[in-house]
Protein backbone atom coordinates (compact mmCIF):
# COMPACT_ATOMS: atom_id res chain seq x y z
CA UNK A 1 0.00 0.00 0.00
CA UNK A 2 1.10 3.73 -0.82
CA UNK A 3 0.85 6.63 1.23
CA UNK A 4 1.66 10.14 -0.33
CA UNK A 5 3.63 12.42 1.48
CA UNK A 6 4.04 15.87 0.64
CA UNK A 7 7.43 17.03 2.32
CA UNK A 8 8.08 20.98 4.36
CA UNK A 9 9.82 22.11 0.76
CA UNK A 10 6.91 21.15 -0.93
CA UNK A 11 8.05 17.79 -2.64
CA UNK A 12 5.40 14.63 -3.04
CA UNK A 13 6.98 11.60 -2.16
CA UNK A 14 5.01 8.01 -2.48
CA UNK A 15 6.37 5.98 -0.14
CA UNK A 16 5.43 2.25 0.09
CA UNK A 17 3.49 1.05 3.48
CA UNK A 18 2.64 -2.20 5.38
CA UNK A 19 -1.03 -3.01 7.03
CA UNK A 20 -0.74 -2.19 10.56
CA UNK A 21 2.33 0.05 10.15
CA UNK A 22 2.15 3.56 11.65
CA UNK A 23 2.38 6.02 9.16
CA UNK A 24 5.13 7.97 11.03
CA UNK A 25 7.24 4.64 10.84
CA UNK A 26 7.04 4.94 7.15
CA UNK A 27 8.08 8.05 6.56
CA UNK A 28 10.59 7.75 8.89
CA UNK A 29 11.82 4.47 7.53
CA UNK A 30 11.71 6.46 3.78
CA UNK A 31 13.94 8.92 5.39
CA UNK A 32 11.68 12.18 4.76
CA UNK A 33 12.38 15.21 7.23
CA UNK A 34 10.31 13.89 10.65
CA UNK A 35 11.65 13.92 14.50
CA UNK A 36 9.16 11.39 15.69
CA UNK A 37 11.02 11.77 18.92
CA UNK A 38 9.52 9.59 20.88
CA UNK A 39 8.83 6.61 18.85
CA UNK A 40 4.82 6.60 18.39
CA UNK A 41 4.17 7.13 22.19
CA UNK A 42 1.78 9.36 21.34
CA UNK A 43 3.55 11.88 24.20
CA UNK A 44 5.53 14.83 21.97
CA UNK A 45 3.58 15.98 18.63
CA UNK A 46 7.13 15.89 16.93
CA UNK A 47 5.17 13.72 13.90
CA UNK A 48 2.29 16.29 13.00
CA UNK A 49 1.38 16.21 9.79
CA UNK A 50 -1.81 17.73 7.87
CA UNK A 51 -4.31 14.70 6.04
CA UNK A 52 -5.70 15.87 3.13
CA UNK A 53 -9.43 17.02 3.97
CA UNK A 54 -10.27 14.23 1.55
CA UNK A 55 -8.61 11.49 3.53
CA UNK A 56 -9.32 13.27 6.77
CA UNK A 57 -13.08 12.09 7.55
CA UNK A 58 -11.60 8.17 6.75
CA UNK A 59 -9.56 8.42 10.14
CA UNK A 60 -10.38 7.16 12.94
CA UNK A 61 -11.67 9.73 16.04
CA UNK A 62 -8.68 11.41 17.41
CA UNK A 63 -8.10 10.10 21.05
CA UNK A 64 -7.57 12.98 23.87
CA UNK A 65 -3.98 12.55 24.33
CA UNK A 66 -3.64 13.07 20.59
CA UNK A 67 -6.27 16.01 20.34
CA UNK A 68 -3.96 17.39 23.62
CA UNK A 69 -0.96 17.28 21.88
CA UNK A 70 -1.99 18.87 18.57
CA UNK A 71 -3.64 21.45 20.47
CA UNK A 72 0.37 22.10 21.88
CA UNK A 73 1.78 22.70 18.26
CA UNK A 74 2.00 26.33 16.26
CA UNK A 75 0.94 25.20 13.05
CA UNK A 76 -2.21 23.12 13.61
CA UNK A 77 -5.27 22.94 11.19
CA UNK A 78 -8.60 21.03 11.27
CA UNK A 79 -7.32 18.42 9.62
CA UNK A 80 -3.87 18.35 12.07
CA UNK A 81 -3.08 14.75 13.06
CA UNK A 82 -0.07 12.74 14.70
CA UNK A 83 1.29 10.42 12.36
CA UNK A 84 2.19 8.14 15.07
CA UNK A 85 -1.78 7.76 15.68
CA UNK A 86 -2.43 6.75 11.82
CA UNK A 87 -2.24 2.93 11.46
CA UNK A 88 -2.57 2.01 7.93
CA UNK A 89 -4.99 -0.40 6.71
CA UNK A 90 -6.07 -1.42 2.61
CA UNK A 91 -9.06 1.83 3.26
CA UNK A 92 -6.31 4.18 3.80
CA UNK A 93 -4.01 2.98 0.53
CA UNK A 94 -2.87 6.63 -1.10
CA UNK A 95 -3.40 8.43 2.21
CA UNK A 96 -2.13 11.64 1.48
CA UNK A 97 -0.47 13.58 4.43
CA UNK A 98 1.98 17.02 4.47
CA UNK A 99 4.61 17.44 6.48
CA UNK A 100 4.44 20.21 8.99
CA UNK A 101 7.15 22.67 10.32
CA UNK A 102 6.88 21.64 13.48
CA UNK A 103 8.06 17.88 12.60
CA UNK A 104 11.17 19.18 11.12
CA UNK A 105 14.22 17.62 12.23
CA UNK A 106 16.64 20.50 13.22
């Protein structure tokens, strides 16, 4: 399965994606710009991204940790989640996400 990731200098990147993976493993593992500092804990909002409003309504409910943290970050939207929070699954194939400031590794 394919996600498609558009990166902070504005590059779209499809990156290839196991069932059950966490889409901030992925783009991790594909090397894009991402902190993901603490591993998918779900505790420090370093793996924002944006979902495409499209996509966004396919997601599962936010939980309140996650709403918490994205509440935390500068650049948040309505359609703000935590990568770590997004597990793929076959409804999700071409999932497309952007890259936020905030997840920037510095």
């Amino acid at each position: 399965m394919k996600i498609v990731v558009t990166d902070q200098a504005g590059e779209v990147h499809e990156l290839e994606g196991l069932d059950g993976w966490r889409a901030m493993e992925v783009i991790r593992d594909w090397g894009l710009n991402i902190k993901a500092e603490c591993g998918g804990a779900c505790s420090c909002a370093t793996c924002h991204v944006w979902v495409e409003e499209a996509w966004y309504g396919k997601l599962p409910a936010a939980s309140d940790d996650e709403e918490d943290l994205i509440y935390s970050t500068l650049d948040q939207k309505p359609t703000s989640r935590l990568s770590c929070q997004i597990l793929l699954s076959e409804e999700l194939d071409g999932l497309q996400l952007t890259l936020t400031p905030s997840a920037a590794q510095t």
